[in-house]
Protein backbone atom coordinates (compact mmCIF):
# COMPACT_ATOMS: atom_id res chain seq x y z
CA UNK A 1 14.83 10.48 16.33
CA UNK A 2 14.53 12.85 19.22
CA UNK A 3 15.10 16.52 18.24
CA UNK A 4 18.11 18.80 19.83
CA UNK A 5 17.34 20.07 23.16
CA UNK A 6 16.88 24.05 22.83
CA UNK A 7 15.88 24.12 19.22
CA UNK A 8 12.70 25.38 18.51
CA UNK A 9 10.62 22.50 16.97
CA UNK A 10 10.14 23.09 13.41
CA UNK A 11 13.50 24.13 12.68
CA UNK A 12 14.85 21.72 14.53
CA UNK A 13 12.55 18.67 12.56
CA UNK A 14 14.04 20.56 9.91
CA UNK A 15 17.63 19.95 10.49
CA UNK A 16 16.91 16.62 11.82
CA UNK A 17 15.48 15.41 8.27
CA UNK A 18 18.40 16.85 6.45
CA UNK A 19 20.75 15.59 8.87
CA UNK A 20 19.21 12.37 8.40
CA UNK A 21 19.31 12.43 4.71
CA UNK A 22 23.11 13.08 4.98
CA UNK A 23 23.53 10.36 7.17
CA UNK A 24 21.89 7.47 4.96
CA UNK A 25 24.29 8.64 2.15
CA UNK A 26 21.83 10.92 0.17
CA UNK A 27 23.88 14.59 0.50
CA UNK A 28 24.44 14.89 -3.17
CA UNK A 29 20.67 14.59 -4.02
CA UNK A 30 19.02 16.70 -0.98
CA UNK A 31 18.88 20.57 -1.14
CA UNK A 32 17.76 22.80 0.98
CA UNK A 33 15.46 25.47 0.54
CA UNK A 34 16.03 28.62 -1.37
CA UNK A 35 14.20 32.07 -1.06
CA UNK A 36 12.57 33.69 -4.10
CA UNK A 37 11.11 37.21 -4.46
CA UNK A 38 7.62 37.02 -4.97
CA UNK A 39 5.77 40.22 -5.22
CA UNK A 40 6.98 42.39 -2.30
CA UNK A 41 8.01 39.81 -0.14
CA UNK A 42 10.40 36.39 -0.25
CA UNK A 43 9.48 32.93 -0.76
CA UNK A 44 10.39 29.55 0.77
CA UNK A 45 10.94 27.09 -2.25
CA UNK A 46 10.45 23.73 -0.40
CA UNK A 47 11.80 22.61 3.47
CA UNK A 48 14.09 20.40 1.10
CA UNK A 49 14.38 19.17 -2.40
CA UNK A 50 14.98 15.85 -3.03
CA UNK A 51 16.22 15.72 -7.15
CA UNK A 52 17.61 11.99 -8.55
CA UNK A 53 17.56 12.09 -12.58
CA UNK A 54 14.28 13.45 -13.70
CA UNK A 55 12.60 13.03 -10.64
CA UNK A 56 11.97 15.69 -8.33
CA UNK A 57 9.84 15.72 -4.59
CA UNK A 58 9.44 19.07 -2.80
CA UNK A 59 9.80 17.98 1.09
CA UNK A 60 7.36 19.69 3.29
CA UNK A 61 7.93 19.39 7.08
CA UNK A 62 5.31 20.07 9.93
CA UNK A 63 5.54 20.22 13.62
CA UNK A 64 2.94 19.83 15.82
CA UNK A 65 4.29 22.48 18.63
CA UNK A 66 1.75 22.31 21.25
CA UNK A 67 0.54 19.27 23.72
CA UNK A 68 -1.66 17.05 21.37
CA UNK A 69 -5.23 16.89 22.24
CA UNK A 70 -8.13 14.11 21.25
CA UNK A 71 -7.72 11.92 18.40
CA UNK A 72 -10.77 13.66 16.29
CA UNK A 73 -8.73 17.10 17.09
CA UNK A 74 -5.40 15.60 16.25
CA UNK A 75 -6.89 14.05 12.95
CA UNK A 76 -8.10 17.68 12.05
CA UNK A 77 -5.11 19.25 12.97
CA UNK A 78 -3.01 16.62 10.68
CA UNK A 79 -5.25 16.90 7.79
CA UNK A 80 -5.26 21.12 7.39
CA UNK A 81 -1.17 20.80 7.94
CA UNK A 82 -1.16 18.19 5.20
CA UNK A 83 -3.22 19.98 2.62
CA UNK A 84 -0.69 23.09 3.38
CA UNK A 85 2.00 21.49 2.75
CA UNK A 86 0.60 20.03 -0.34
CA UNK A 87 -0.51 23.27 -1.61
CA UNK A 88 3.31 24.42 -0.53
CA UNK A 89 4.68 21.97 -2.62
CA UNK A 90 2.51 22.82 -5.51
CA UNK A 91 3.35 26.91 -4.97
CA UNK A 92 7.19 25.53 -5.05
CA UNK A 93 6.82 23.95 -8.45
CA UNK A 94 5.57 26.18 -10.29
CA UNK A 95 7.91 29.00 -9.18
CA UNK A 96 10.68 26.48 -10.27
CA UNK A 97 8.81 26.49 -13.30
CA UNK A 98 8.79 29.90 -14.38
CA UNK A 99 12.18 30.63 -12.99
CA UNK A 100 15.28 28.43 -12.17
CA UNK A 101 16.62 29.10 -8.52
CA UNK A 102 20.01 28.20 -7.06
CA UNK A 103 19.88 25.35 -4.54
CA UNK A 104 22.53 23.92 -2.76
CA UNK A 105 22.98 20.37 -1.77
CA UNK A 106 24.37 18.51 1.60
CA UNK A 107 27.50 18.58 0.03
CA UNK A 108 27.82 22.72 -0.73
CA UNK A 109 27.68 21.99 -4.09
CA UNK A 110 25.19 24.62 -5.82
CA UNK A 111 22.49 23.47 -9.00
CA UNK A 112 20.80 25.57 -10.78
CA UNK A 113 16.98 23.64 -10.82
CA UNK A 114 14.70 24.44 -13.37
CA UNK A 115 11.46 23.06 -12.31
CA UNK A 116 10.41 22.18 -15.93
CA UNK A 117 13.77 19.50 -16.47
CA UNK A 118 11.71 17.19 -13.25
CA UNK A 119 8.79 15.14 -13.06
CA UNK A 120 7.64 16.15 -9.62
CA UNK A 121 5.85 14.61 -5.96
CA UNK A 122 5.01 16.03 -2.82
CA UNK A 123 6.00 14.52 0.40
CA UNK A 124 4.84 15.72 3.45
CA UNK A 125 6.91 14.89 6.79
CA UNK A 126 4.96 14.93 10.06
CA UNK A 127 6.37 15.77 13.75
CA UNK A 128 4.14 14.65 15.99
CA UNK A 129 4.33 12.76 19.36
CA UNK A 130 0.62 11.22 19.15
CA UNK A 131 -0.99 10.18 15.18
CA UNK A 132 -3.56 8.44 16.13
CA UNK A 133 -3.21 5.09 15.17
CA UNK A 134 -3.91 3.26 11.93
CA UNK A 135 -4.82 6.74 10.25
CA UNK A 136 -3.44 8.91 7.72
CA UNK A 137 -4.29 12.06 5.67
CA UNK A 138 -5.75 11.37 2.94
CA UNK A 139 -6.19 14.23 -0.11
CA UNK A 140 -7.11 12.78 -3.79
CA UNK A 141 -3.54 11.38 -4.77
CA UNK A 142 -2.03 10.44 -0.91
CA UNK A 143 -0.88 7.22 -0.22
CA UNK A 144 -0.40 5.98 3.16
CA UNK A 145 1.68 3.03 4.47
CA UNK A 146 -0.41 0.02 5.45
């Protein structure tokens, strides 16, 4: 779906996925993110949550903000946002894991999540105007679509 005029891209592929989410009847089950202190500063845990039962996935969202270039440069450029968001995802867990944060769903409805009560994924959700076809990032446990 087209992003709002005027918002600055990766917020606004933000909002979109949430909004999404909300619309295909998932608001009870998608949170967004929290901040944490860590050290000095704060901490984004997750772009979104997504918690059903056990199961857990820490949604990481990238934008590709300027004018795409080559396929081989556009294939780099997926790949390093990929593995960031996967090492994201991992940094998110296992701050959930040492200490429960409030998180608030599509609803308003606040959880306490305690990152050691879900089995958890990574899932990685790309804005970009030109992928180069019939590729993916791959890391050692993706899976792309065929």
């Amino acid at each position: 779906m087209p992003l709002p005029a005027g918002v600055e891209p990766g917020i606004g592929a933000e909002k979109a996925a949430h909004t999404a989410a909300a619309t295909w009847g998932l608001p009870d089950f998608v949170f967004q993110s929290s901040l944490t202190r860590k050290g000095s500063g704060q901490r984004e845990l997750g772009d979104r949550l997504l918690l059903s039962g056990s199961r857990g996935a820490v949604i990481q969202i990238k934008s590709r903000t300027v004018k795409p270039k080559g396929d081989a440069e556009e294939r780099a450029w997926i790949q390093k946002v990929t593995k960031k968001a996967m090492s994201q995802a991992k940094g998110t867990v296992r701050i959930l894991r040492l200490q429960a944060a409030d998180m608030v769903n599509g609803r308003g409805t606040t959880l306490s999540v305690a990152g050691e009560a879900y089995e958890w994924m990574a899932v990685s959700l790309l804005d970009h105007d030109q992928v180069p076809a019939r590729w993916c990032p791959r890391s050692s446990r993706s899976a792309c679509p065929r």
